[in-house]
Protein backbone atom coordinates (compact mmCIF):
# COMPACT_ATOMS: atom_id res chain seq x y z
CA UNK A 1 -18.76 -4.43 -9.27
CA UNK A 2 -15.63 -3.25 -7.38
CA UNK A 3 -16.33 -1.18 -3.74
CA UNK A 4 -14.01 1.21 -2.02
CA UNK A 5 -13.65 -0.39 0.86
CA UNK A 6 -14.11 1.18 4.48
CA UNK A 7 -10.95 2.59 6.44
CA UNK A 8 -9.92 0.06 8.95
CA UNK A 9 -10.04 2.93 11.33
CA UNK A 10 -11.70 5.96 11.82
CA UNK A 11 -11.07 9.54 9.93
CA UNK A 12 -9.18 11.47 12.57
CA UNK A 13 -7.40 7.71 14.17
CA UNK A 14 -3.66 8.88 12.26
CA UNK A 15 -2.91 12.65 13.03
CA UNK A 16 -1.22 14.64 13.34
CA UNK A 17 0.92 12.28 10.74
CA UNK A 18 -2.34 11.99 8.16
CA UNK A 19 -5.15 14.73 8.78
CA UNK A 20 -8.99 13.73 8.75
CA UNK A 21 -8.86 15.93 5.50
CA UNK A 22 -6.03 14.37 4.22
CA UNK A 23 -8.11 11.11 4.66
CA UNK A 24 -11.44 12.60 3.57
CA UNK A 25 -9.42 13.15 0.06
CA UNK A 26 -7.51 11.03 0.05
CA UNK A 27 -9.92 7.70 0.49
CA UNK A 28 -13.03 9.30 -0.48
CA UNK A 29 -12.22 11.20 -3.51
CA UNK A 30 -8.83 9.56 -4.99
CA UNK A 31 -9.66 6.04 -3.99
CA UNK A 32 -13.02 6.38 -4.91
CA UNK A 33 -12.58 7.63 -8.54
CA UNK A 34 -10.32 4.78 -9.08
CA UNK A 35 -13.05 2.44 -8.21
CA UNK A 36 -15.84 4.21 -10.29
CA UNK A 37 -13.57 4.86 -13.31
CA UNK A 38 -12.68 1.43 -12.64
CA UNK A 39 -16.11 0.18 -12.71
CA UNK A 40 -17.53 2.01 -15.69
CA UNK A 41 -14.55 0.49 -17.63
CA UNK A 42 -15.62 -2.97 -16.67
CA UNK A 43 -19.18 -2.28 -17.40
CA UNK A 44 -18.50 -0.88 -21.12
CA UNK A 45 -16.29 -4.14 -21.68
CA UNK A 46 -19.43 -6.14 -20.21
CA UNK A 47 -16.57 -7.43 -17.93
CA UNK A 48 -17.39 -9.94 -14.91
CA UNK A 49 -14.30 -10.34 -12.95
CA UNK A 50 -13.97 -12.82 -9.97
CA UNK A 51 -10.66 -10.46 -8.65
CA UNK A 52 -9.14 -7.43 -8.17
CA UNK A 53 -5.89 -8.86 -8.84
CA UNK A 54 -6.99 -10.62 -12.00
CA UNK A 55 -8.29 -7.84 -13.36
CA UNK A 56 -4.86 -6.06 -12.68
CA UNK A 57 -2.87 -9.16 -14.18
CA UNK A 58 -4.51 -9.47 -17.22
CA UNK A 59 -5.18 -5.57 -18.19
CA UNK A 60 -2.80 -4.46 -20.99
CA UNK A 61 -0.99 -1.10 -20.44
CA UNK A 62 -3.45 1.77 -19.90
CA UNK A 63 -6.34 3.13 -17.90
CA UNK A 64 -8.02 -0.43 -17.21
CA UNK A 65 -4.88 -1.26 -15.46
CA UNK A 66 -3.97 2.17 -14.10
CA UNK A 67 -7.14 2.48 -12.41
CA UNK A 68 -7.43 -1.17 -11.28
CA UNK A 69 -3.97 -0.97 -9.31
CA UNK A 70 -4.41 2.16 -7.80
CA UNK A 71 -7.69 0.85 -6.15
CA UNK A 72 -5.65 -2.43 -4.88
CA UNK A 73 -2.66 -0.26 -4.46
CA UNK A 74 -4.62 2.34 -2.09
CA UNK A 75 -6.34 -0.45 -0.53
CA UNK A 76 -3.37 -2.50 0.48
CA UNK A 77 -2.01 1.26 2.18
CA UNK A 78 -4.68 1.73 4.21
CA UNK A 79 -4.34 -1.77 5.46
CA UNK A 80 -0.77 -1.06 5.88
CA UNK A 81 -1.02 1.86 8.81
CA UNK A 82 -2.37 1.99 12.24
CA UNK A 83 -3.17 3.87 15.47
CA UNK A 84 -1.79 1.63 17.70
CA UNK A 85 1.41 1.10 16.47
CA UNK A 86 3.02 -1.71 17.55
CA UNK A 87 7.62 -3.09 17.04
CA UNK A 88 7.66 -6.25 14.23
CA UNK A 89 7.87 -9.74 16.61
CA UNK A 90 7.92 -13.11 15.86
CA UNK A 91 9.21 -13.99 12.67
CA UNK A 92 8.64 -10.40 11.35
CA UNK A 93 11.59 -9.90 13.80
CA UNK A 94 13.72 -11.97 13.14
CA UNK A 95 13.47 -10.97 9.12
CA UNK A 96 13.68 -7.78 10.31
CA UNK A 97 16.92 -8.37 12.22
CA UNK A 98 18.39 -10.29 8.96
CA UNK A 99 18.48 -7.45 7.53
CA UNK A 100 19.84 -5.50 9.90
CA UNK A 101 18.06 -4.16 11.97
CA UNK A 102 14.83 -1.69 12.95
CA UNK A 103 17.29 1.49 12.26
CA UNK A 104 18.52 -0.04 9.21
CA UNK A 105 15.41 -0.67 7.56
CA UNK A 106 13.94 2.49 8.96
CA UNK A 107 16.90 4.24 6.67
CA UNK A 108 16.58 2.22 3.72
CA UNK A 109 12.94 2.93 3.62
CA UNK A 110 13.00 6.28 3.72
CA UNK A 111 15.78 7.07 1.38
CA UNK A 112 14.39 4.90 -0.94
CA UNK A 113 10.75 6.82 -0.98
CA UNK A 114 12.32 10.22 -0.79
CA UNK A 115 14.16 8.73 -3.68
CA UNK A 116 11.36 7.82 -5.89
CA UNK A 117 11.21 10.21 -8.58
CA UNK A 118 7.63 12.01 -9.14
CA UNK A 119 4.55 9.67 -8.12
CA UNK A 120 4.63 6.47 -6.63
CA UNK A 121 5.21 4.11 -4.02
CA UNK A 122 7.57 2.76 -1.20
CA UNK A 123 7.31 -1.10 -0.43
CA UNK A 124 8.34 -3.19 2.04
CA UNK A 125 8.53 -6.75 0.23
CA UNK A 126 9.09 -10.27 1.22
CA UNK A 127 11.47 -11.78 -1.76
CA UNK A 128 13.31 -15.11 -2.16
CA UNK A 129 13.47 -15.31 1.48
CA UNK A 130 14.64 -12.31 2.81
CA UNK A 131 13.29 -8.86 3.10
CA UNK A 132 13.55 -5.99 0.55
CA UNK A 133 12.72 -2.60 0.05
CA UNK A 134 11.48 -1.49 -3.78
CA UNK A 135 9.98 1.60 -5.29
CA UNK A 136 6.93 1.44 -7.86
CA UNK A 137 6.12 4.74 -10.50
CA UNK A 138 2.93 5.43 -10.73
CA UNK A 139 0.21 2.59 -10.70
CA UNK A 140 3.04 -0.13 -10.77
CA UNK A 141 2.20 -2.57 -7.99
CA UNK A 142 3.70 -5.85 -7.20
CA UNK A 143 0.79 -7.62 -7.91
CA UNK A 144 2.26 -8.51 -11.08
CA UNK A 145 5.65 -9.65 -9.66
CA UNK A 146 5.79 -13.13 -9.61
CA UNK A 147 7.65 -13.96 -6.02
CA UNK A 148 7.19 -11.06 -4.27
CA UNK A 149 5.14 -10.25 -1.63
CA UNK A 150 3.98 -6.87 -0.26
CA UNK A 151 4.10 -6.22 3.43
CA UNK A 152 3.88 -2.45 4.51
CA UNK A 153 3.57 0.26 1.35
CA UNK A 154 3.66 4.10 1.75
CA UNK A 155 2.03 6.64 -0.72
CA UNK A 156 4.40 9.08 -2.18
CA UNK A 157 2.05 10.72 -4.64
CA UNK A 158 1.65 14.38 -3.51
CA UNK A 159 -1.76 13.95 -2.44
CA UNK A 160 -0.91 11.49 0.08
CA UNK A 161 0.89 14.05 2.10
CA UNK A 162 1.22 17.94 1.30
CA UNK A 163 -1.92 19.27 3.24
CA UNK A 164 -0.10 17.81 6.77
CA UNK A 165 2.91 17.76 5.46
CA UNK A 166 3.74 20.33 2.10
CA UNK A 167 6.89 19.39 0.51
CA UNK A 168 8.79 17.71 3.20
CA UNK A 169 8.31 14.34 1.87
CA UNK A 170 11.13 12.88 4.10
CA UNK A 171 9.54 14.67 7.14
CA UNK A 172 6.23 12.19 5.85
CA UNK A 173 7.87 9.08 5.26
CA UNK A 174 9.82 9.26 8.29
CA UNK A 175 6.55 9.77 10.80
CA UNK A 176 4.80 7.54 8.42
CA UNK A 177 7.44 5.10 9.71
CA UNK A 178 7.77 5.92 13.33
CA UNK A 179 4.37 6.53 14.33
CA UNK A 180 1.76 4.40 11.67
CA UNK A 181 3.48 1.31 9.96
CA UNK A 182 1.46 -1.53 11.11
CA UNK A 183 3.74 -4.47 11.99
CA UNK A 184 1.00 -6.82 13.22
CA UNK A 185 -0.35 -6.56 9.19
CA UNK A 186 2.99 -7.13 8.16
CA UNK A 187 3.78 -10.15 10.04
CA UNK A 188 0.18 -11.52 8.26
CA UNK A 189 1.70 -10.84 4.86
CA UNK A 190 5.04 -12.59 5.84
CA UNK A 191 3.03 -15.47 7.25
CA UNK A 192 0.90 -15.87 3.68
CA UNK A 193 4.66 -15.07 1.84
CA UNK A 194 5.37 -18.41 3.77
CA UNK A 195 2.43 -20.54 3.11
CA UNK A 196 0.22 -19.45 6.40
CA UNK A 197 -2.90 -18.20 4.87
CA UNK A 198 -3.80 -16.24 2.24
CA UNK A 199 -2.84 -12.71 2.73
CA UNK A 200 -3.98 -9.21 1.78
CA UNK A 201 -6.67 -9.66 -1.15
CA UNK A 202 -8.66 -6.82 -2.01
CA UNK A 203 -12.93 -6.90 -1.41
CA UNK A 204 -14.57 -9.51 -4.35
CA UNK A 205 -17.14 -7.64 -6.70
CA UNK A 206 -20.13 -7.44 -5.58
């Protein structure tokens, strides 16, 4: 079945933004009940998937599907930060300067994930050829958006950031921004949005 996969970096690699115990949570409680709840469902249904994101686009409404997007959903986030932060180049850029610019985006984002209203998410998306920036509730994802592409996403459940950060969720999103948005992932998203390879797909079953 399913596996949470391994951070992309090590435990302590994003603070003082995300704490090793936010992490430790985080990743290896939260993630990790999504995937075993996730699991056990499949197993009771004598399920054999060949995807992640076929699982999530043909569960009805409910815990199959809750539990199957927050494990791509949280897996797709930790892909989408970094300790060596890098500026968006290339054609990442030049989207990025479409739209108005670094500070511009930087705004939008934040505003729109202080914005979101209870639990959920802050995307960064590559739609009909331009960038955008959407908010999902819950266990919404993309995934089931027909032409859209995720590049960046930032958790704005609670539990992503009140031990480092309490309430200040705009305090969050905006060093989430500045200091851990990984640009270099992004641009591989934007390249797959494009028809350059494949893009983020989370680990097959095992």
């Amino acid at each position: 079945m399913f596996t949470l996969p391994p951070l992309p970096y090590e435990p302590d690699a994003l603070q003082p933004v995300v704490s090793a115990e936010t992490l430790g949570f985080h990743h290896g409680k939260h993630h990790k009940a999504y995937v075993d709840t996730l699991n056990k469902l499949l197993a009771d249904e004598g399920a054999t998937p060949v995807s992640l994101e076929a699982v999530i686009k043909s569960a009805p409404a409910g815990k199959l599907f809750n539990n199957a997007a927050q494990a791509w959903n949280h897996g797709f986030f930790w892909c989408s930060m970094t300790d060596e932060a890098v500026e968006p180049k290339g054609e990442l850029k030049a989207a990025v300067d479409a739209y108005g610019g670094l500070d511009k985006l930087r705004d939008a984002f934040i505003e729109t994930g202080v914005g979101q209203f209870g639990s959920g998410w802050v995307w960064l998306v590559w739609e009909k050829d331009r960038l955008d920036i959407i908010s999902t509730h819950d266990a919404e994802t993309p995934v089931t958006r027909t032409g859209i592409t995720p590049l960046l996403v930032c958790d704005v459940w609670e539990h992503a950031y009140y031990l480092d950060h309490q309430n200040d969720r705009k305090g969050f999103l905006t060093a989430w921004f500045d200091r851990l948005a990984d640009w270099d992932f992004a641009a591989e998203q934007l390249a797959a949005a494009k028809g350059q390879g494949e893009g983020y797909r989370y680990p097959k079953p095992a």
